[in-house]
PDB file of N, CA and C in Angstrom:
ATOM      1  N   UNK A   1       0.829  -1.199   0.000  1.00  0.00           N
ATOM      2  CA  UNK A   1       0.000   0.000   0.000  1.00  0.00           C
ATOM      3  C   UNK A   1       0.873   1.262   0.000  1.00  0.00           C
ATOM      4  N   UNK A   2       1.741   1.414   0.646  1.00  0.00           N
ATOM      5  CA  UNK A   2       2.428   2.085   0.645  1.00  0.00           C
ATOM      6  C   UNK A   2       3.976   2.691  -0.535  1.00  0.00           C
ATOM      7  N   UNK A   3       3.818   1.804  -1.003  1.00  0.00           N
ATOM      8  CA  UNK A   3       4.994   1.312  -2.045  1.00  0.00           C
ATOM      9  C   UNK A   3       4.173   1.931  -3.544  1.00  0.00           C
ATOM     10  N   UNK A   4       2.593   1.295  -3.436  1.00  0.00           N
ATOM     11  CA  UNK A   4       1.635   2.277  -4.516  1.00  0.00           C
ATOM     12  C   UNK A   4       1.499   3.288  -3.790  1.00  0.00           C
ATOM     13  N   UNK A   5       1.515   4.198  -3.151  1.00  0.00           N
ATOM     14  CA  UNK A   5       1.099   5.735  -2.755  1.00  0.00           C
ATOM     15  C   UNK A   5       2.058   6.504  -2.761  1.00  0.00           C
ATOM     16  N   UNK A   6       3.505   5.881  -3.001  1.00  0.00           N
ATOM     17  CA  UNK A   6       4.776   6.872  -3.201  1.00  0.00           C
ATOM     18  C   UNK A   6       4.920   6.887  -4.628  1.00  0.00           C
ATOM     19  N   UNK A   7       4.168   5.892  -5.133  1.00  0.00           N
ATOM     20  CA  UNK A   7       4.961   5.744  -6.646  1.00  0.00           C
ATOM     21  C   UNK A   7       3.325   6.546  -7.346  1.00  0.00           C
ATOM     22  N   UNK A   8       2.095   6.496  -7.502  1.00  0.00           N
ATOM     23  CA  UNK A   8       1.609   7.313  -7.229  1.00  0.00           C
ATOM     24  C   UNK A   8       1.739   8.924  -6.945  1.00  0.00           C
ATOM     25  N   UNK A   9       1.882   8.898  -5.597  1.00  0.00           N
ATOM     26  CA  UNK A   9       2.745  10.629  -5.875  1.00  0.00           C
ATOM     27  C   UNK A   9       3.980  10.863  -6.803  1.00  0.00           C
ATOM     28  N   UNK A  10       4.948   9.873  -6.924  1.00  0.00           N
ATOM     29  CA  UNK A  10       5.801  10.516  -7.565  1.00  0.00           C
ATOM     30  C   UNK A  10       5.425  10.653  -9.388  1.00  0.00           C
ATOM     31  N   UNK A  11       4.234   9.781  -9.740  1.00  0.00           N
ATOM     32  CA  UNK A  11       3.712  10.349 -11.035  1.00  0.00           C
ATOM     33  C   UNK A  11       3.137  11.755 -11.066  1.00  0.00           C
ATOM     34  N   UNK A  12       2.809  12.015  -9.990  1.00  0.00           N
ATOM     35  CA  UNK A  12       2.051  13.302  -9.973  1.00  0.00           C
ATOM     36  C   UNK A  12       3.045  14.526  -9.720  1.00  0.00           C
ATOM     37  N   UNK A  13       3.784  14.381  -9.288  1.00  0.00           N
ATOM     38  CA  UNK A  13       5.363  15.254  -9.081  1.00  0.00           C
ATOM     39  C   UNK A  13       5.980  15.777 -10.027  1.00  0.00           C
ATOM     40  N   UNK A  14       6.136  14.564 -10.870  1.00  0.00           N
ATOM     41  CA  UNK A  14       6.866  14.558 -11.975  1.00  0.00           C
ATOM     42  C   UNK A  14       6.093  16.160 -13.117  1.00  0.00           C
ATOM     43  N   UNK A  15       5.201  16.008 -13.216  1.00  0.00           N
ATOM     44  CA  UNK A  15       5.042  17.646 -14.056  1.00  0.00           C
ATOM     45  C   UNK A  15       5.400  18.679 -13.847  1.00  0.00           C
ATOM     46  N   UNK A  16       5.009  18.533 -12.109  1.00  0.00           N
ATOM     47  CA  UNK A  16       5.366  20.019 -11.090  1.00  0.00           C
ATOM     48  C   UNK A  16       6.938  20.386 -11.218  1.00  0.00           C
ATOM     49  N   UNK A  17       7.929  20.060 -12.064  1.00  0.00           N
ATOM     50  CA  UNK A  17       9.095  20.325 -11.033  1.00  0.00           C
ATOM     51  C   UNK A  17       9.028  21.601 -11.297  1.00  0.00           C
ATOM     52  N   UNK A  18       8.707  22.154 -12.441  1.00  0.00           N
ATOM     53  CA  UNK A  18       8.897  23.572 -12.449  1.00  0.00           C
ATOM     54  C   UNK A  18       8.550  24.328 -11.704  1.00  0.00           C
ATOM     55  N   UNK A  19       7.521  24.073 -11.319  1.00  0.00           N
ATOM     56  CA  UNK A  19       6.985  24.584  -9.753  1.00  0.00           C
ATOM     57  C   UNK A  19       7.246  24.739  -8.542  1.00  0.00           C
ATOM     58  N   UNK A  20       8.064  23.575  -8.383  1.00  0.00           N
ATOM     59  CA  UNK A  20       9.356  22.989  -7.607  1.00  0.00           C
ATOM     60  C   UNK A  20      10.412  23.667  -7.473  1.00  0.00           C
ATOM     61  N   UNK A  21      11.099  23.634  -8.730  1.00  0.00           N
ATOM     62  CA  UNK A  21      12.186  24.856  -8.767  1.00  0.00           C
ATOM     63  C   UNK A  21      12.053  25.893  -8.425  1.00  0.00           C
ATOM     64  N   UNK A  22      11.019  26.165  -8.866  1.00  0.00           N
ATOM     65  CA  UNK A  22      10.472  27.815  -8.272  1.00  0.00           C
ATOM     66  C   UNK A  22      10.739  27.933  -6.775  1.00  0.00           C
ATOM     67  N   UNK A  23       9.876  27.371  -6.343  1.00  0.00           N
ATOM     68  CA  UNK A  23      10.137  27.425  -4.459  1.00  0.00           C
ATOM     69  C   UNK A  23      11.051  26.696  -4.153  1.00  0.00           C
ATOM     70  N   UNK A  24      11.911  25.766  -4.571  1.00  0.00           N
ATOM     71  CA  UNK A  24      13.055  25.300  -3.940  1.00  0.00           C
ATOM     72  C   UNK A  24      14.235  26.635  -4.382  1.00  0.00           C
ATOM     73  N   UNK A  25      14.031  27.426  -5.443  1.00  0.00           N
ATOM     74  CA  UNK A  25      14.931  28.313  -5.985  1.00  0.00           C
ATOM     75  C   UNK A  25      14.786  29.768  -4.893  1.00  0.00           C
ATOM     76  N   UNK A  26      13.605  29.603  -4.330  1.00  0.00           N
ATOM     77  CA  UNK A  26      12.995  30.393  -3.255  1.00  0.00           C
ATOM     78  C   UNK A  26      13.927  30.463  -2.126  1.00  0.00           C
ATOM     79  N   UNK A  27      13.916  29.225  -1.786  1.00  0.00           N
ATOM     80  CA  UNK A  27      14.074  28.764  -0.817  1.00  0.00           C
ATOM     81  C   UNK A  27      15.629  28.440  -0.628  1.00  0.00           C
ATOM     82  N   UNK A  28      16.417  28.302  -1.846  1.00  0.00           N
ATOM     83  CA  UNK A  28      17.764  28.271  -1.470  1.00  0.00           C
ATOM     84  C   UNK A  28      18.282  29.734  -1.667  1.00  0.00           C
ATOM     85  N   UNK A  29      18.041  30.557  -2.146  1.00  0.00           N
ATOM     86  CA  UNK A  29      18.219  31.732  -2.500  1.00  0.00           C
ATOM     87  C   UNK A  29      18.419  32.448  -0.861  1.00  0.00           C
ATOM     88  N   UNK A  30      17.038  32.677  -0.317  1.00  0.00           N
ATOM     89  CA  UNK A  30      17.435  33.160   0.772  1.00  0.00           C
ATOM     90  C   UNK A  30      18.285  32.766   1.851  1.00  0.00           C
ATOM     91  N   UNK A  31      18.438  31.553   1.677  1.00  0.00           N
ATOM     92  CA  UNK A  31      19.399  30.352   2.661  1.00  0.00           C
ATOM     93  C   UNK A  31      20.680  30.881   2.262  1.00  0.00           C
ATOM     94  N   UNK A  32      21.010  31.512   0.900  1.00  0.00           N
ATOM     95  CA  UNK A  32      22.355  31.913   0.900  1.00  0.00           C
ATOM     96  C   UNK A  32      22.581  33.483   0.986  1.00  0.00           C
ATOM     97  N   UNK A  33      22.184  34.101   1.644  1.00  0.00           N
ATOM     98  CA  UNK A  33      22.129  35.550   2.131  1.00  0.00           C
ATOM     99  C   UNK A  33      22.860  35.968   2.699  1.00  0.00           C
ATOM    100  N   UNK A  34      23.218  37.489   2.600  1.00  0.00           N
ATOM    101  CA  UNK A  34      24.505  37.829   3.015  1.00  0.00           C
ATOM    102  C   UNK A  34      24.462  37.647   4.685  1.00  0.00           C
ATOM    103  N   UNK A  35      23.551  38.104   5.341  1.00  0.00           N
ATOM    104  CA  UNK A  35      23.633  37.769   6.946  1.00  0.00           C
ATOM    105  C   UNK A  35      23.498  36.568   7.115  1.00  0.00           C
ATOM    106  N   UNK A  36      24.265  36.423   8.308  1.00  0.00           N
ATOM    107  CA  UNK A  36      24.281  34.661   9.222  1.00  0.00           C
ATOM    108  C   UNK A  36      22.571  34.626   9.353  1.00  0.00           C
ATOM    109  N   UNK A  37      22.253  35.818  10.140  1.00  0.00           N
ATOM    110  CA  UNK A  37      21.079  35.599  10.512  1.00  0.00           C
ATOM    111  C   UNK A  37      19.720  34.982   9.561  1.00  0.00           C
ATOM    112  N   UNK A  38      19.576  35.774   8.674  1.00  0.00           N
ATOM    113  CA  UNK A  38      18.962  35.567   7.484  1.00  0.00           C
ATOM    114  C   UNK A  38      19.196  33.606   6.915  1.00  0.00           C
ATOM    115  N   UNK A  39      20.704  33.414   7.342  1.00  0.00           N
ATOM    116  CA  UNK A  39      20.731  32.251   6.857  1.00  0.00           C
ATOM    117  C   UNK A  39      20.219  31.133   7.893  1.00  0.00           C
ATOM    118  N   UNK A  40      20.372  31.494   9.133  1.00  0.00           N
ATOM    119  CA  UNK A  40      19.964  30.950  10.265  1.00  0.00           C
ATOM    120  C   UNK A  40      18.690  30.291  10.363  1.00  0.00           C
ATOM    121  N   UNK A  41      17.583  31.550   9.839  1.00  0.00           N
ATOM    122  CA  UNK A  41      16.606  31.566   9.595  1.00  0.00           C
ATOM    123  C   UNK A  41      16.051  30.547   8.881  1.00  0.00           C
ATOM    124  N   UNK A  42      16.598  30.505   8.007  1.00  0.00           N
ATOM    125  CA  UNK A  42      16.122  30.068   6.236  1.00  0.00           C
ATOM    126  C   UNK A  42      16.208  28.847   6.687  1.00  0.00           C
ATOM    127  N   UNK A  43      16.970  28.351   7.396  1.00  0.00           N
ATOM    128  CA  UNK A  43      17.386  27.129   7.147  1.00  0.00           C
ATOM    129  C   UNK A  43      16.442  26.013   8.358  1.00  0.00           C
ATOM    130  N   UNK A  44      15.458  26.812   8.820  1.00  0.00           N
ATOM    131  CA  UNK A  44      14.978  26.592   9.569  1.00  0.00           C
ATOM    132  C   UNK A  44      13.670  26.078   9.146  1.00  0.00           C
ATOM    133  N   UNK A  45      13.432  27.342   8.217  1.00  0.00           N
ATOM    134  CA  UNK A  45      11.978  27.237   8.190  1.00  0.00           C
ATOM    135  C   UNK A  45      12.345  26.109   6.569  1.00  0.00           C
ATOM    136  N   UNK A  46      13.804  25.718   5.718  1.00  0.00           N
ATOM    137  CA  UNK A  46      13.524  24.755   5.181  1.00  0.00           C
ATOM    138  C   UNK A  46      13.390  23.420   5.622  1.00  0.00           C
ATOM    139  N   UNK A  47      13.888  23.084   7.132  1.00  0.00           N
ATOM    140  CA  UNK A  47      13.602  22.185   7.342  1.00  0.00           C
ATOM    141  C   UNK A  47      11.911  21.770   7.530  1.00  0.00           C
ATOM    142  N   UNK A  48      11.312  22.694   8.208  1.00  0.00           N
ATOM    143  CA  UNK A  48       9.835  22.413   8.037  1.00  0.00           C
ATOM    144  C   UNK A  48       9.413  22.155   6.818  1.00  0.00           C
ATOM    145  N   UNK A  49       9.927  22.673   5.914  1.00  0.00           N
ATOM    146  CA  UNK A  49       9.752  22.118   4.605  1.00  0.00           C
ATOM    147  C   UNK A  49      10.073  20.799   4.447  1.00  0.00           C
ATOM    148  N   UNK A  50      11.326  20.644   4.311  1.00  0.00           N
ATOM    149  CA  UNK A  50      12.083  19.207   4.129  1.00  0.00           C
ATOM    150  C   UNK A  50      10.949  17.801   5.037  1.00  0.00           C
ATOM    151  N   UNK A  51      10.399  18.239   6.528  1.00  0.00           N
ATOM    152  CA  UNK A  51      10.179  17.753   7.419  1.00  0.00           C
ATOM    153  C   UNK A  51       8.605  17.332   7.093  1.00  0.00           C
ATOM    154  N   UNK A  52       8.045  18.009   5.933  1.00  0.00           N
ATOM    155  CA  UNK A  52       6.525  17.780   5.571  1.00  0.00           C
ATOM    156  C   UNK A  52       6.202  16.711   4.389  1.00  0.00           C
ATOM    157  N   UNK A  53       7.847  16.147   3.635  1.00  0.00           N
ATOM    158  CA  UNK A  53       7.366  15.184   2.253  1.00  0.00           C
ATOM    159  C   UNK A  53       6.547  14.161   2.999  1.00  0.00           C
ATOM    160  N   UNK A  54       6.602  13.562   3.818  1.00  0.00           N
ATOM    161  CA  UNK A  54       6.291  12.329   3.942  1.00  0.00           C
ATOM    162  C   UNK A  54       4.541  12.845   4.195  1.00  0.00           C
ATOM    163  N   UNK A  55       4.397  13.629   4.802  1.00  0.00           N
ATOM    164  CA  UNK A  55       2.864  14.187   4.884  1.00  0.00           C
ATOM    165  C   UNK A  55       2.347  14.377   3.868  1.00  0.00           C
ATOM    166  N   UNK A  56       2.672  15.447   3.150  1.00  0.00           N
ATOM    167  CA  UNK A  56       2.700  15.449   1.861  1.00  0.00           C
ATOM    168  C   UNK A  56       2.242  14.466   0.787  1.00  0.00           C
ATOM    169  N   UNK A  57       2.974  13.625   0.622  1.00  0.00           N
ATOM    170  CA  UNK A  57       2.584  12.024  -0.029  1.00  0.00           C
ATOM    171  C   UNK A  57       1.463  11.460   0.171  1.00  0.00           C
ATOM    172  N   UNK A  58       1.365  11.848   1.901  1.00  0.00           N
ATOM    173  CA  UNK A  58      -0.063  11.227   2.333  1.00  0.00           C
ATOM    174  C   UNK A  58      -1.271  11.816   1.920  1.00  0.00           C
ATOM    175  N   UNK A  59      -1.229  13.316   1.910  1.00  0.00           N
ATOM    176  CA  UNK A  59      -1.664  14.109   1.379  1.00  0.00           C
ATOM    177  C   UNK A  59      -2.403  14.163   0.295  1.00  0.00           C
ATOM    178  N   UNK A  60      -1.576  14.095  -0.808  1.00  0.00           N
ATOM    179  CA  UNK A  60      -1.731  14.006  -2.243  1.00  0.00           C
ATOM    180  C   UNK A  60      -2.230  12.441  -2.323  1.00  0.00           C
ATOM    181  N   UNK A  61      -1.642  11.247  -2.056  1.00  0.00           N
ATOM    182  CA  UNK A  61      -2.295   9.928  -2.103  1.00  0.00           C
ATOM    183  C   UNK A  61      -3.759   9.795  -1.756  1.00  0.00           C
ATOM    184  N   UNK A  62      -4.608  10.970  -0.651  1.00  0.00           N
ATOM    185  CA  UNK A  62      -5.974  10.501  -0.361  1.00  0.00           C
ATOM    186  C   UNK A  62      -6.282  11.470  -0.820  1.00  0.00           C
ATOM    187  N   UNK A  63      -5.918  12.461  -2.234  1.00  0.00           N
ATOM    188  CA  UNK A  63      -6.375  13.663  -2.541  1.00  0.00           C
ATOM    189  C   UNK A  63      -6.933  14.529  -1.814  1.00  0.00           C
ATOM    190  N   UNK A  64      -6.647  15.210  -0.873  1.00  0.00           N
ATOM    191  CA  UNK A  64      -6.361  16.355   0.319  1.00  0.00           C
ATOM    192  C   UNK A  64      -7.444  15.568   1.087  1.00  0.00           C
ATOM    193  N   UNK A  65      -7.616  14.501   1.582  1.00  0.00           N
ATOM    194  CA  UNK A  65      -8.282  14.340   3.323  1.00  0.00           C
ATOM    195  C   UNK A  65      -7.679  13.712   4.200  1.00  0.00           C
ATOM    196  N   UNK A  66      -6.455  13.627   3.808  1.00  0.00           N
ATOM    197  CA  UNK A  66      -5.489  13.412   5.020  1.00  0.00           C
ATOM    198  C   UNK A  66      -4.762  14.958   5.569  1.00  0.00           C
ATOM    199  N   UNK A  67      -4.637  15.486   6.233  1.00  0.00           N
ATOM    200  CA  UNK A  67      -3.255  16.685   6.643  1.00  0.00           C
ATOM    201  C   UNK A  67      -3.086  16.817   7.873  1.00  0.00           C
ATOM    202  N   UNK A  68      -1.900  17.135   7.987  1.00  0.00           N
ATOM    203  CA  UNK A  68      -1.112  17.101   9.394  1.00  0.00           C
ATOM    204  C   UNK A  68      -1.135  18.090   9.734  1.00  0.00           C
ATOM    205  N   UNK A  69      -0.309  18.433  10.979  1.00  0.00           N
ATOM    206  CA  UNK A  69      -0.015  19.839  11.472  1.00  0.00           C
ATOM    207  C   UNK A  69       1.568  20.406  10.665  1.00  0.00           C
ATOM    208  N   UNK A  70       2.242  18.625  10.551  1.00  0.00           N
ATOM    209  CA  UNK A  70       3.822  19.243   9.604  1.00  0.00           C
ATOM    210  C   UNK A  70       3.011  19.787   8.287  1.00  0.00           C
ATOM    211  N   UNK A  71       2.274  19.432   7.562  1.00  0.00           N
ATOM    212  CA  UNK A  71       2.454  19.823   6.119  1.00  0.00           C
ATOM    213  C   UNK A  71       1.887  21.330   6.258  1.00  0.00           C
ATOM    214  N   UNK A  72       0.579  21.402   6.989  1.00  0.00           N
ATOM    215  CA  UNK A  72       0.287  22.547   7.502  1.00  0.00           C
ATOM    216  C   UNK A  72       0.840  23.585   7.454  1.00  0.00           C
ATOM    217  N   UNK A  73       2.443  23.423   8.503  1.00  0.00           N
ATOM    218  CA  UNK A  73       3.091  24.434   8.722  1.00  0.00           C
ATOM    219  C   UNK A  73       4.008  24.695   7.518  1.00  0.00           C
ATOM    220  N   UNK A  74       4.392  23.835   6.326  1.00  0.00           N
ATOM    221  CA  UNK A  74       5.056  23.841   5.417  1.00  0.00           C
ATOM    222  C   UNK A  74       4.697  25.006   4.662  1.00  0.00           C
ATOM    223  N   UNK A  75       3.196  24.503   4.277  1.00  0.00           N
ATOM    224  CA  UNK A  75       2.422  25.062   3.257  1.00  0.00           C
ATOM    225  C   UNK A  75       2.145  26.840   3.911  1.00  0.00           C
ATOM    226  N   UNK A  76       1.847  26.880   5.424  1.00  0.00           N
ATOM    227  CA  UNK A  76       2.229  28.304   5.676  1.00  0.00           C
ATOM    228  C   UNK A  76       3.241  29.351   5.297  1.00  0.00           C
ATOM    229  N   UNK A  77       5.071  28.486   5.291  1.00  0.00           N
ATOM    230  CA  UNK A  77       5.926  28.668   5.666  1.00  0.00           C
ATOM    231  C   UNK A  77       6.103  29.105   3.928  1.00  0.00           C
ATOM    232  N   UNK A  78       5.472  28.136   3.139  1.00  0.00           N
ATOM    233  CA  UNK A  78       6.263  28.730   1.620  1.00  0.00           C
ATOM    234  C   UNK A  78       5.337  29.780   1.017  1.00  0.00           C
ATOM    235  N   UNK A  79       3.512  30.018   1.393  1.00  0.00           N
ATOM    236  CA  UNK A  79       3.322  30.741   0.989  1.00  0.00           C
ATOM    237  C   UNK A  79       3.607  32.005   1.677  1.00  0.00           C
ATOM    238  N   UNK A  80       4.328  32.022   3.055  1.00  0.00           N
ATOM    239  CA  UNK A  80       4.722  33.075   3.615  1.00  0.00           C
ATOM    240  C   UNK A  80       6.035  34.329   3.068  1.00  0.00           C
ATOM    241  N   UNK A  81       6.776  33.009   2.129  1.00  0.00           N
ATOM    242  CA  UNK A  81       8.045  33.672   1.743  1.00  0.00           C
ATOM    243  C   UNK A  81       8.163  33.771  -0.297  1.00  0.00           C
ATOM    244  N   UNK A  82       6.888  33.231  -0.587  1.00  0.00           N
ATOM    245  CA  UNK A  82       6.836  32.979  -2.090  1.00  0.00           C
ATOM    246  C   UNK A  82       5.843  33.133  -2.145  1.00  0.00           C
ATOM    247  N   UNK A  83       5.425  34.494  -3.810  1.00  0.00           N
ATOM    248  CA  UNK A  83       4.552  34.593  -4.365  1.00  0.00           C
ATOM    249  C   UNK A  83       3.498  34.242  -4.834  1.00  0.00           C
ATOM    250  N   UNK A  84       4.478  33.743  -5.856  1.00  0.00           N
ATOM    251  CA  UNK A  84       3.545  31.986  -6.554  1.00  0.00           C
ATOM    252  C   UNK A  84       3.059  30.935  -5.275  1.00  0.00           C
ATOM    253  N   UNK A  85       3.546  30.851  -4.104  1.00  0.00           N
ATOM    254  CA  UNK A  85       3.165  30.346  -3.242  1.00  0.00           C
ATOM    255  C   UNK A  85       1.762  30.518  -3.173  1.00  0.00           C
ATOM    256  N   UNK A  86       1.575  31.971  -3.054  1.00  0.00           N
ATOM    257  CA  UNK A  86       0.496  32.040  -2.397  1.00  0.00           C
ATOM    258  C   UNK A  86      -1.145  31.768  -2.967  1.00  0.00           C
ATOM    259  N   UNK A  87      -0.468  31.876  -4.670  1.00  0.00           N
ATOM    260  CA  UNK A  87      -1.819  31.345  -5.747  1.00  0.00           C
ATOM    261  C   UNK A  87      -1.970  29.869  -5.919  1.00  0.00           C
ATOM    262  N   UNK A  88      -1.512  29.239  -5.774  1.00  0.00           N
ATOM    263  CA  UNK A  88      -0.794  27.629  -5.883  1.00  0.00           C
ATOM    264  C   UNK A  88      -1.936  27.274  -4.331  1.00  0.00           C
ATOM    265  N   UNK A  89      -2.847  25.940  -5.080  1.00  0.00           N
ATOM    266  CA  UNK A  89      -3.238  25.406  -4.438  1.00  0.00           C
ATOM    267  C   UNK A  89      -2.445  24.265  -3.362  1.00  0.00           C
ATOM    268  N   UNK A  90      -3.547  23.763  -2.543  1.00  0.00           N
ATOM    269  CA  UNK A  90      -2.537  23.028  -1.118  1.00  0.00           C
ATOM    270  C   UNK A  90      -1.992  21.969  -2.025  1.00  0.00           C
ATOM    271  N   UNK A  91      -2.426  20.995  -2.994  1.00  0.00           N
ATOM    272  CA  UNK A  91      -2.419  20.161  -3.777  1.00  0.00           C
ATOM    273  C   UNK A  91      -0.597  20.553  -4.614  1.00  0.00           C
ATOM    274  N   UNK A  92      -0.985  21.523  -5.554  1.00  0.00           N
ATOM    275  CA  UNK A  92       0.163  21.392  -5.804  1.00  0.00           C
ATOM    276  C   UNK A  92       1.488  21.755  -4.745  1.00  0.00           C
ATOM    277  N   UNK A  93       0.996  23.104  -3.870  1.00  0.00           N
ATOM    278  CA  UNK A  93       2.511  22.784  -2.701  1.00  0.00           C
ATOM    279  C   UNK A  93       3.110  21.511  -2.600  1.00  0.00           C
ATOM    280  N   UNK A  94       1.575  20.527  -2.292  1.00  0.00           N
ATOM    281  CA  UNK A  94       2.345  19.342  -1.701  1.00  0.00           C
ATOM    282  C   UNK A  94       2.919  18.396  -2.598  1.00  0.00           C
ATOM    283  N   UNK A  95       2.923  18.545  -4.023  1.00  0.00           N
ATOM    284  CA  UNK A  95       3.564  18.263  -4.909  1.00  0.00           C
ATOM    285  C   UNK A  95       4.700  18.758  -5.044  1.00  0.00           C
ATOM    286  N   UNK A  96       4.992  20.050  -4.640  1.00  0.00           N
ATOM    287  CA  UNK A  96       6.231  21.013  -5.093  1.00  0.00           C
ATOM    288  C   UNK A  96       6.650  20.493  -3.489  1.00  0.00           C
ATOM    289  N   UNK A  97       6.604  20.011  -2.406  1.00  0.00           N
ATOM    290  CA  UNK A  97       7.282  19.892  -1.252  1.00  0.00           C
ATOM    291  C   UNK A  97       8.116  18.236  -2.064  1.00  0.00           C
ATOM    292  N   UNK A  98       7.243  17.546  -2.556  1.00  0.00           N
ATOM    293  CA  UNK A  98       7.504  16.129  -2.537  1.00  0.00           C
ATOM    294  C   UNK A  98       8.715  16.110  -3.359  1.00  0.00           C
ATOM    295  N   UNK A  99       8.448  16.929  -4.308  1.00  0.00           N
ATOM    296  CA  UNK A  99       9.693  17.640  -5.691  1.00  0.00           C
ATOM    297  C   UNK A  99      11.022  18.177  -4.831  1.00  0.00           C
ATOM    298  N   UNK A 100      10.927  18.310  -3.863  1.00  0.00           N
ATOM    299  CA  UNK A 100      12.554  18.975  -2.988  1.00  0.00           C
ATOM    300  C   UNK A 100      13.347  17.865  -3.303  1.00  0.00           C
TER     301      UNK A 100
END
């Protein structure tokens, strides 16, 4: 069951990367900033990112009636710092998280 729900999401991934790039390009961008702090930061709120694929998967596998409090905070965290974030349904985030 599980073995179909990753392979599954990862068909569905596979279109998004561009989307992907986008917020992973987001997301490393500010991680490399001239202040420590700034980088401190970044690297924080990518782990909440990093920390939501597996939700994510779950996510997208029961077409949004599964969600956690991790993917939750993911999906806060990227439309907090990205544009396109913020038009981009929960669906594809959690496609563009699974794409990291």
């Amino acid at each position: 069951m599980m073995i179909r729900s990753i392979l599954f999401c990862t068909l569905f991934a596979l279109p998004l990367s561009a989307v992907a790039s986008s917020f992973a390009g987001t997301s490393a961008g500010s991680a490399s900033g001239a202040s420590s702090h700034s980088s401190g930061s970044s690297s924080g709120d990518d782990k909440v990112v990093l920390d939501a694929r597996d939700d994510a998967a779950g996510f997208i596998a029961s077409e949004g009636r599964i969600r956690s409090a991790r993917l939750e905070a993911a999906l806060i965290q990227l439309r907090s710092r990205d544009s396109a974030a913020r038009s981009a349904s929960d669906l594809e985030l959690a496609r563009a998280i699974l794409a990291l």
